[in-house]
Protein backbone atom coordinates (compact mmCIF):
# COMPACT_ATOMS: atom_id res chain seq x y z
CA UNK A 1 59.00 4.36 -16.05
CA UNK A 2 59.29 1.64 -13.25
CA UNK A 3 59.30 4.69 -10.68
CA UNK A 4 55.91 6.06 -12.18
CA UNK A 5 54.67 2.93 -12.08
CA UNK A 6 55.62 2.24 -8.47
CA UNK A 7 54.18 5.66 -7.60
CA UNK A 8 50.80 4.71 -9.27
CA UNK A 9 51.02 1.65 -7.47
CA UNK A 10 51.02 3.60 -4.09
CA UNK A 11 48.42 6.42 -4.93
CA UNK A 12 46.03 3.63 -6.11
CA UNK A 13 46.51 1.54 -2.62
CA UNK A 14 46.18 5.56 -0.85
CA UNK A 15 42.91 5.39 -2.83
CA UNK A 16 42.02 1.91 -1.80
CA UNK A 17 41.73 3.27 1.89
CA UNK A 18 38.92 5.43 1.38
CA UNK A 19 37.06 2.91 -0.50
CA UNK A 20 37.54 0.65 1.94
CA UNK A 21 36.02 2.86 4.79
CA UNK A 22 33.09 3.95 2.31
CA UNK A 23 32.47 -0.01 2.27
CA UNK A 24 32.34 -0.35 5.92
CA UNK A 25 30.35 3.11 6.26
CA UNK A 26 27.97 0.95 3.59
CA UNK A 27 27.97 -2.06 5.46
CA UNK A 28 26.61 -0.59 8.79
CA UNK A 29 23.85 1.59 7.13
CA UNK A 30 22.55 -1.55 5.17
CA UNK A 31 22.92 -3.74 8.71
CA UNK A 32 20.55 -0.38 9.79
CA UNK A 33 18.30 -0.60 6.78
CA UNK A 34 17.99 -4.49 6.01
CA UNK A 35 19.52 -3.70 2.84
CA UNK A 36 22.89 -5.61 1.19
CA UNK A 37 22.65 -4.33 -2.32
CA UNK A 38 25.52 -1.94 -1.72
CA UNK A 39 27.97 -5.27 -1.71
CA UNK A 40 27.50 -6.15 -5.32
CA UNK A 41 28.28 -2.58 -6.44
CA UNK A 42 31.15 -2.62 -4.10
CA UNK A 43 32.90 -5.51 -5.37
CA UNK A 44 32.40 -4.07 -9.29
CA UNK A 45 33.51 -0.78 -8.18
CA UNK A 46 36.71 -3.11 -6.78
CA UNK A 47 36.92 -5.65 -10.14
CA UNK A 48 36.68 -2.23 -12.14
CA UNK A 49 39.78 -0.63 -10.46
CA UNK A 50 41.94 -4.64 -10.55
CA UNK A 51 41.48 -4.96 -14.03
CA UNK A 52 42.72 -0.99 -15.00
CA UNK A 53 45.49 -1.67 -12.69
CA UNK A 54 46.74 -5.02 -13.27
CA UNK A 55 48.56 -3.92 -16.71
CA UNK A 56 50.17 -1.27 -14.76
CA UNK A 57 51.17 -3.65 -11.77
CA UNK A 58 52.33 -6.74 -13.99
CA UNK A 59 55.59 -4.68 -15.17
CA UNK A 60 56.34 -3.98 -11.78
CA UNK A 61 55.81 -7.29 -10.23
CA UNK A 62 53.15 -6.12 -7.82
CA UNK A 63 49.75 -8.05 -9.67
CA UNK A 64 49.99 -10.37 -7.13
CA UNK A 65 49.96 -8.42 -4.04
CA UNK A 66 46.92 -6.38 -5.94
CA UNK A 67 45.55 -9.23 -6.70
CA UNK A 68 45.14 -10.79 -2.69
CA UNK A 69 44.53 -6.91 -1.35
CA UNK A 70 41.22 -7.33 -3.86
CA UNK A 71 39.99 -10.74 -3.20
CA UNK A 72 40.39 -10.27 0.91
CA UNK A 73 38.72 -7.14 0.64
CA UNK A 74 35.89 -7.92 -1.65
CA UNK A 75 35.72 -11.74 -0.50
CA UNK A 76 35.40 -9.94 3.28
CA UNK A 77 32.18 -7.95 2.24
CA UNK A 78 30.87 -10.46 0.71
CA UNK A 79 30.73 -12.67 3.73
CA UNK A 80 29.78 -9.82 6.01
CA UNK A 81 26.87 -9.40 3.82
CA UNK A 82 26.02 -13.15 4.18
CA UNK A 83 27.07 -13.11 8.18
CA UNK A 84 24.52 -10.13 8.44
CA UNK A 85 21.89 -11.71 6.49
CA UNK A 86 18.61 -12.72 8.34
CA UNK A 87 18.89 -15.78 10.15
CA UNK A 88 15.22 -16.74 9.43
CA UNK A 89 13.58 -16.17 13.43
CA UNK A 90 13.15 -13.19 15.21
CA UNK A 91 14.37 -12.88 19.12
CA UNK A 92 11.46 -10.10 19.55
CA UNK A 93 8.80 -12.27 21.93
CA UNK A 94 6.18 -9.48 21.13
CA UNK A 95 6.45 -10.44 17.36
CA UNK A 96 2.96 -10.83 15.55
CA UNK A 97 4.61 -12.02 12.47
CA UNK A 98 5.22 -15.97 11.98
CA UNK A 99 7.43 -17.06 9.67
CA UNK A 100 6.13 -20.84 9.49
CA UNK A 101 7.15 -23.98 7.90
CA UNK A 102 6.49 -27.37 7.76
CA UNK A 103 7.59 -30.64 7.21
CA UNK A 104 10.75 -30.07 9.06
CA UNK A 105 11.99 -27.33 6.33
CA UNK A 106 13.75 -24.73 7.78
CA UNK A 107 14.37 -21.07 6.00
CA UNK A 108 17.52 -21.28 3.36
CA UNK A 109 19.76 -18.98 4.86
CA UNK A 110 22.96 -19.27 2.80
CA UNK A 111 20.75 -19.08 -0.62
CA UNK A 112 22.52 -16.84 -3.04
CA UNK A 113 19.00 -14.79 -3.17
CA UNK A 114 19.71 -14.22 0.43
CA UNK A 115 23.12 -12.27 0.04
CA UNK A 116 20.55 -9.38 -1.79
CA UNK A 117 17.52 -7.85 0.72
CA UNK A 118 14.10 -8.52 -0.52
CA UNK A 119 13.29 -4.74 -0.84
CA UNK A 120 16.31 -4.70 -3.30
CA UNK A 121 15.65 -7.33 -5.82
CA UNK A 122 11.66 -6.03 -5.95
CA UNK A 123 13.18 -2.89 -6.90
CA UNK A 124 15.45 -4.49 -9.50
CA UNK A 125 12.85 -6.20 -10.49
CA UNK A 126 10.38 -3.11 -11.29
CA UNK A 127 13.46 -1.46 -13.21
CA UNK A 128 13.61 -4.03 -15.11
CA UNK A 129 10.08 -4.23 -15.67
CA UNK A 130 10.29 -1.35 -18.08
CA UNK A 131 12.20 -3.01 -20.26
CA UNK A 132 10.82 -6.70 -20.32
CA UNK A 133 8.78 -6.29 -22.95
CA UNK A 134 5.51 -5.11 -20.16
CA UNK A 135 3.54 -3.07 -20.90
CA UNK A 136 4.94 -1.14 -17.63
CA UNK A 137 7.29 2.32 -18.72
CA UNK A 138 10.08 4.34 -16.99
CA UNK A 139 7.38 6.55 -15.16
CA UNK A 140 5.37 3.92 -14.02
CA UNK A 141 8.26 1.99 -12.97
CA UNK A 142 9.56 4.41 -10.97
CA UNK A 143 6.19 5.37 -9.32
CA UNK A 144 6.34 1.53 -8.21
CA UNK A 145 9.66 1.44 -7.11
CA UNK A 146 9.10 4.78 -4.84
CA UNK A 147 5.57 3.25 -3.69
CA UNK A 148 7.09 -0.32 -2.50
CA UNK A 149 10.43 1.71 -1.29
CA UNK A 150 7.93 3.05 1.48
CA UNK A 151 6.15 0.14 2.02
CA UNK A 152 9.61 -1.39 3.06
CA UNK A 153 10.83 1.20 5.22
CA UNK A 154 7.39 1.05 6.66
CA UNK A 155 8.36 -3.05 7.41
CA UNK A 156 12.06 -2.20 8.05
CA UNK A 157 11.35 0.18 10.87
CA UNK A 158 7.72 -0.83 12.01
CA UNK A 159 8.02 -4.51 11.59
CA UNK A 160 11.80 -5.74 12.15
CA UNK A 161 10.70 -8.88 13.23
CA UNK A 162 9.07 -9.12 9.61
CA UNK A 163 12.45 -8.52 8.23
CA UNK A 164 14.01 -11.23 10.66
CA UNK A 165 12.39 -13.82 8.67
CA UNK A 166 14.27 -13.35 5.44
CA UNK A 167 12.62 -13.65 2.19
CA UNK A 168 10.79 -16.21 0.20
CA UNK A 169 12.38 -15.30 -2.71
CA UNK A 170 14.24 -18.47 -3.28
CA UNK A 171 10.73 -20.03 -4.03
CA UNK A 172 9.82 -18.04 -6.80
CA UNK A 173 13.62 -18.59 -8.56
CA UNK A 174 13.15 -22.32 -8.57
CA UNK A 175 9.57 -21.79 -9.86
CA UNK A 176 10.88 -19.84 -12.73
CA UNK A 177 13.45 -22.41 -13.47
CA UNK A 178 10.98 -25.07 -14.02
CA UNK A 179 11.31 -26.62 -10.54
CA UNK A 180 8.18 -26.42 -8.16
CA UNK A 181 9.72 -26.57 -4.66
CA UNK A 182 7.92 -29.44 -2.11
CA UNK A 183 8.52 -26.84 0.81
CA UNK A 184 5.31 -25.35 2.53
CA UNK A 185 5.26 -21.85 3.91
CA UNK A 186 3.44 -19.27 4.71
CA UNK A 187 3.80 -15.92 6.59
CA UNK A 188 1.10 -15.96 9.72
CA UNK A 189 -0.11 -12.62 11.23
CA UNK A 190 -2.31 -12.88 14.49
CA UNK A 191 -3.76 -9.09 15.47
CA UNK A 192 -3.57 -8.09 18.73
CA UNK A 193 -7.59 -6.80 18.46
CA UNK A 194 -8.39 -10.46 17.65
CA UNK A 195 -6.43 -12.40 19.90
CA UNK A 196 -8.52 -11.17 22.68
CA UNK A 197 -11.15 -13.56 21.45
CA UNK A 198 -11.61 -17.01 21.98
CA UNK A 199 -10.82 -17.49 17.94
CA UNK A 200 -10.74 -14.65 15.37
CA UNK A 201 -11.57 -14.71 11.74
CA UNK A 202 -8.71 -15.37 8.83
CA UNK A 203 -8.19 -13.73 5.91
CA UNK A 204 -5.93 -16.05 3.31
CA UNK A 205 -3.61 -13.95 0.91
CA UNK A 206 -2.26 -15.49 -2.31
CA UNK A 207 0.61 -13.91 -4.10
CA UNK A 208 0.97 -12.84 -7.50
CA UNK A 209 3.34 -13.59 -9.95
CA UNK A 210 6.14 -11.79 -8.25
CA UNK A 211 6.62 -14.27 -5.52
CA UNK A 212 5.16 -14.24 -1.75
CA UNK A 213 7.04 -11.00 -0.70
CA UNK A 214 6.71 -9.39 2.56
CA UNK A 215 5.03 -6.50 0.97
CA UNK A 216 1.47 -8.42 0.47
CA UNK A 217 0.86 -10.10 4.08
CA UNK A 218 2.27 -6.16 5.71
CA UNK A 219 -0.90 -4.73 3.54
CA UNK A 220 -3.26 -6.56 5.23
CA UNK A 221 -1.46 -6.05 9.01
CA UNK A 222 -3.41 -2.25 9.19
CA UNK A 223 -7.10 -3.80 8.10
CA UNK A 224 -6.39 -6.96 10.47
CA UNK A 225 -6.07 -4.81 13.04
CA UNK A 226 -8.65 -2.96 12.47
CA UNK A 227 -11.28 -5.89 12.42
CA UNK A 228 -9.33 -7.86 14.92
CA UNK A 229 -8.59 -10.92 12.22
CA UNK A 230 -5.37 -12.84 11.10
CA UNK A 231 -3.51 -13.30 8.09
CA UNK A 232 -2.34 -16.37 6.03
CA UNK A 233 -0.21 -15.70 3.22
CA UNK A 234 1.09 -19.03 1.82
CA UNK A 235 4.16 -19.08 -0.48
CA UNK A 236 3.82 -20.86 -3.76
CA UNK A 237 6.99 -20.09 -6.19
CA UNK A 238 5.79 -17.98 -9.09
CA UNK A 239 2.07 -17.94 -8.16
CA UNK A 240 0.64 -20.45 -10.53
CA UNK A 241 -2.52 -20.54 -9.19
CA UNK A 242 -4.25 -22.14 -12.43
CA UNK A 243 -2.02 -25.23 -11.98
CA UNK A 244 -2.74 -28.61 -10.88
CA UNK A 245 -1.22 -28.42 -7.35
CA UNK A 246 -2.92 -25.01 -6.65
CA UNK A 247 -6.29 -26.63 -5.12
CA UNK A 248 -4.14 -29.12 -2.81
CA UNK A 249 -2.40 -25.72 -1.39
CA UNK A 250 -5.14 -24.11 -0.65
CA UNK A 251 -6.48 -27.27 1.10
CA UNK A 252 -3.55 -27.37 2.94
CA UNK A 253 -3.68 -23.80 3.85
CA UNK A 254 -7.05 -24.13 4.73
CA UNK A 255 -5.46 -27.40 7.28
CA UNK A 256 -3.16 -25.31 8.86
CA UNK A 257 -6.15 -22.45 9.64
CA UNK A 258 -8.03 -25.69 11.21
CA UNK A 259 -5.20 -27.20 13.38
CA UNK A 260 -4.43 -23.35 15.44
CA UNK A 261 -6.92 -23.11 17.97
CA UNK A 262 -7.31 -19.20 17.90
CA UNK A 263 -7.88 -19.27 14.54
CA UNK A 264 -11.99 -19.54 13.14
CA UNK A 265 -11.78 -21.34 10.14
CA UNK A 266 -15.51 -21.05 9.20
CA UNK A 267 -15.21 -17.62 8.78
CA UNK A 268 -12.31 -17.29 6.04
CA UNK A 269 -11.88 -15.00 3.42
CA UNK A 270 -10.11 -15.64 0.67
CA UNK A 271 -8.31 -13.16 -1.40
CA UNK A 272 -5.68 -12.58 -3.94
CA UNK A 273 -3.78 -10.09 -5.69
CA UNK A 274 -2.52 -10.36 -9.12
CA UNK A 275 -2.16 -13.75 -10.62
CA UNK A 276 -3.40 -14.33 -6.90
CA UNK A 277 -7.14 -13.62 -7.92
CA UNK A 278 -6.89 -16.90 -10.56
CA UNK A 279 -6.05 -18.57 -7.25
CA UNK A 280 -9.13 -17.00 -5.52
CA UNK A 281 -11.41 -18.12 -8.71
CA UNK A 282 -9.79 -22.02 -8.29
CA UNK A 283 -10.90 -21.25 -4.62
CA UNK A 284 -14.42 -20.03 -5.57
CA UNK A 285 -14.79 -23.07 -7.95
CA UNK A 286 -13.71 -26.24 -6.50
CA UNK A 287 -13.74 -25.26 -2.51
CA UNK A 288 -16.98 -22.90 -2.84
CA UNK A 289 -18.18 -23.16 0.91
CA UNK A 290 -14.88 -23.29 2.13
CA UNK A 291 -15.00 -19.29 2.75
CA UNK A 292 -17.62 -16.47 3.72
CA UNK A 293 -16.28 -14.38 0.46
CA UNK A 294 -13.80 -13.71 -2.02
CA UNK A 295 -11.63 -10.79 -3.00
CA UNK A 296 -9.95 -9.80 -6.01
CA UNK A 297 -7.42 -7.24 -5.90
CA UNK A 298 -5.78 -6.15 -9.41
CA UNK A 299 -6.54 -9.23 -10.65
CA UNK A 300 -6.32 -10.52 -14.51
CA UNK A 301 -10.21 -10.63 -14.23
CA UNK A 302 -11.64 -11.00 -17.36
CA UNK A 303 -14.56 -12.08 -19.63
CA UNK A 304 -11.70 -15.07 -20.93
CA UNK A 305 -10.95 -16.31 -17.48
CA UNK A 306 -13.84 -16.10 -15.69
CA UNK A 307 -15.95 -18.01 -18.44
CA UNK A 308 -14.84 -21.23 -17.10
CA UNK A 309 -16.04 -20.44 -13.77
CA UNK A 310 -19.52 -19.01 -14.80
CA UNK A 311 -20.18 -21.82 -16.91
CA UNK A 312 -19.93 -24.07 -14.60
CA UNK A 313 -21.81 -22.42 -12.16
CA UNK A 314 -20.47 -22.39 -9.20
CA UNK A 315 -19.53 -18.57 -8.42
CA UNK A 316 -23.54 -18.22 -8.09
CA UNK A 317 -24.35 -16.98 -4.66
CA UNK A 318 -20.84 -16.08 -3.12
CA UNK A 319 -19.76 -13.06 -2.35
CA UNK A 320 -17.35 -11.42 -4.19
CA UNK A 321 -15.26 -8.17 -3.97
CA UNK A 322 -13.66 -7.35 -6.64
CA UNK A 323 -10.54 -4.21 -6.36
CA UNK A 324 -8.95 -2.58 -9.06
CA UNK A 325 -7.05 0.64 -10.34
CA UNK A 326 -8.27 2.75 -12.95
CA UNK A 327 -4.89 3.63 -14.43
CA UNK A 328 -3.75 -0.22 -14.36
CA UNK A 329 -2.00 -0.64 -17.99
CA UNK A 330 -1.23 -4.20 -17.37
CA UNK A 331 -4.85 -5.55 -17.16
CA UNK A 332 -7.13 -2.82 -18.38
CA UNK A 333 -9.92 -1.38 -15.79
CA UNK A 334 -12.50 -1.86 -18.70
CA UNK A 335 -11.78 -5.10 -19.36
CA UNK A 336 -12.37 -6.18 -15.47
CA UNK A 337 -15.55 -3.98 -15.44
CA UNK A 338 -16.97 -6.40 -18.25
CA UNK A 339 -15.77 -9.71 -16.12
CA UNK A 340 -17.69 -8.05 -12.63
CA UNK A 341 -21.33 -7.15 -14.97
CA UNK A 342 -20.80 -10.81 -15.43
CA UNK A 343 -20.39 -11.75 -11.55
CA UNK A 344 -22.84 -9.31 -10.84
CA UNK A 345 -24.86 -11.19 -13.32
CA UNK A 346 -24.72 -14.44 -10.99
C-alpha cells in the first residue's frame, strides 16, 4: 500500500508540471490582455488537488513537502498577478487619458480589488446580476457581459494607456460598505480635434451605480472626437448622486474644469448614465446655469423622481436630452416616456 501510495505521490507531482506551465501560459496571455482572473481559478484548481491528496500523502509522510510545493506555487501567482498589476500611470507621452487625483492621493495599487482586472469583476458582476434578485435574466446577462467584453478589448487594445491607470473599483467597495471615501478622482479625456483650440468644450460624465468604470468615460472618447470636446468623469463610490455630498462634487468637478486652461467651462454639458442621471437632475436643480444642457442616458427617470424637480421649478428652460432603450427591463421605457411629456411640459 505504501508503494501505491508513493507512486500516486509521483504521478500527481508528473501532473503538477503541466499545471504549472498552463499557469505560466495563463499568466502571459492575461499580462497580454489586462486580465488576472485566471489566478483565482488557478489557485482553486491547486487547493482542489492539496486537499484530495493530503489523505493520501499523510500515510506516507510526504503532506509536508505537498504542502510547500502548493503554497510556493500558488503564493508565486498570486504575487505575479499583483507584480503585473497596473501601476496607476502610463509611460505612453501620446496618452489622451488622465488618470487624476487630488489632494496628494495617489492610485491604491496593492488593493485586493486590484489583484482582479476591471473587465473581470464587471463581468462577475453582470453574472451575478441574474441572480440578485434584478430584474436582469441569464439572456440578458449574457448579452451584457458579451457587449462590455468588446467594449474592453476595444480599451485593452485601442486605449492601453486607459488600462495603465488601474481601476476605480476600490471606491465603489468602500461605498457599499458604508464608508464614503474623502479621495477625489476623476478620469480626464482631452481630444485631439479640440486641443487645437485655444479652449474646447467639456462634457462631465457621472457614473451609475456600478462604480466609475473605464467603460463610461471610453463611450464618450468616439463623440469627443468627433466634436473636438473633453471628458470629465469623476469617481464617486457607488454613485449616490441623491446624497448630501453629491452637489459639493459636482462643484468641485466643475473647479477642476475652471482651473485647466484648455478647458471652456461655460460651455459644459452635463450628463449621466444610470443612477448618474439623479446626479444630472441635482445638477439641473441646484447648479441650473452652471451648464449649456443636460443628458440623461438610461436613467431611473420617472414621474416619482422628477416631481421634486418640476415642482420646484427650476428644470424650466434648460435643455435636456433625455436617452433610453426600448427593451430596458430595469427602468421601463414607458415609464421614462411619462417623466420626458413632463419635461417637455416645462
Amino acid at each position: 500500500m505504501r508503494g501505491l501510495l508513493s507512486i500516486v505521490f509521483i504521478v500527481l507531482s508528473i501532473v503538477m508540471l503541466p499545471i504549472a506551465l498552463a499557469a505560466v501560459v495563463l499568466l502571459v496571455q492575461s499580462e497580454i490582455n489586462h486580465s488576472r482572473f485566471f489566478a483565482c481559478g488557478i489557485l482553486s484548481l491547486f487547493f482542489a488537488v492539496y486537499l484530495l491528496a493530503k489523505r493520501f500523502l499523510s500515510d506516507i509522510g510526504y503532506s509536508g513537502t505537498w504542502a510547500f510545493m502548493f503554497f510556493v506555487i500558488t503564493g508565486g501567482l498570486w504575487g505575479a498577478a499583483y507584480v503585473q498589476s497596473p501601476k496607476g500611470f502610463t509611460d505612453d507621452p501620446q496618452s489622451g487619458f488622465e488618470s487624476v487625483y487630488s489632494d496628494e492621493v495617489f492610485y491604491p495599487r496593492w488593493h485586493p480589488a486590484n489583484l482582479v482586472a476591471e473587465r473581470d469583476q464587471v463581468r462577475l458582476a453582470l453574472f451575478a446580476s441574474a441572480y440578485a434578485g434584478m430584474d436582469f435574466d441569464d439572456s440578458r446577462s449574457s448579452e451584457a457581459r458579451k457587449a462590455l467584453k468588446s467594449t474592453y478589448d476595444d480599451i485593452t487594445y485601442l486605449a492601453p494607456d486607459l488600462v495603465d491607470y488601474g481601476t476605480q473599483l476600490p471606491a465603489l467597495y468602500q461605498s457599499w460598505g458604508g464608508k464614503q471615501t474623502d479621495q477625489i478622482h476623476r478620469y480626464v479625456y482631452r481630444s485631439p480635434k479640440g486641443s487645437e483650440r485655444p479652449s474646447m468644450p467639456v462634457i462631465l460624465v457621472l457614473h451609475g451605480h456600478g462604480g466609475n468604470i473605464k467603460a463610461g468615460p471610453w463611450a464618450f472618447k468616439r463623440l469627443a472626437d468627433e466634436i473636438g470636446m473633453a471628458v470629465v468623469a469623476p469617481t464617486f463610490g457607488k454613485g449616490d448622486w441623491e446624497s448630501a455630498e453629491a452637489k459639493n462634487r459636482l462643484e468641485e468637478a466643475l473647479a477642476f474644469i475652471k482651473r485647466q486652461p484648455n478647458l471652456d467651462s461655460a460651455s459644459g454639458i452635463l450628463a449621466g448614465y444610470g443612477t448618474g442621471g439623479r446626479g444630472v437632475l441635482v445638477g439641473a436643480q441646484q447648479l441650473p446655469h452652471a451648464f449649456k444642457g443636460y443628458v440623461h442616458i438610461s436613467s431611473p427617470i420617472t414621474e416619482a423622481t422628477i416631481e421634486p424637480f418640476t415642482n420646484s421649478g427650476s428644470l424650466k428652460d434648460l435643455s435636456t436630452l433625455v436617452i433610453h432603450g426600448a427593451r430596458d427591463r430595469l427602468v421601463r421605457a414607458e415609464e421614462v416616456e411619462k417623466a420626458t411629456a413632463i419635461l417637455n411640459r416645462w
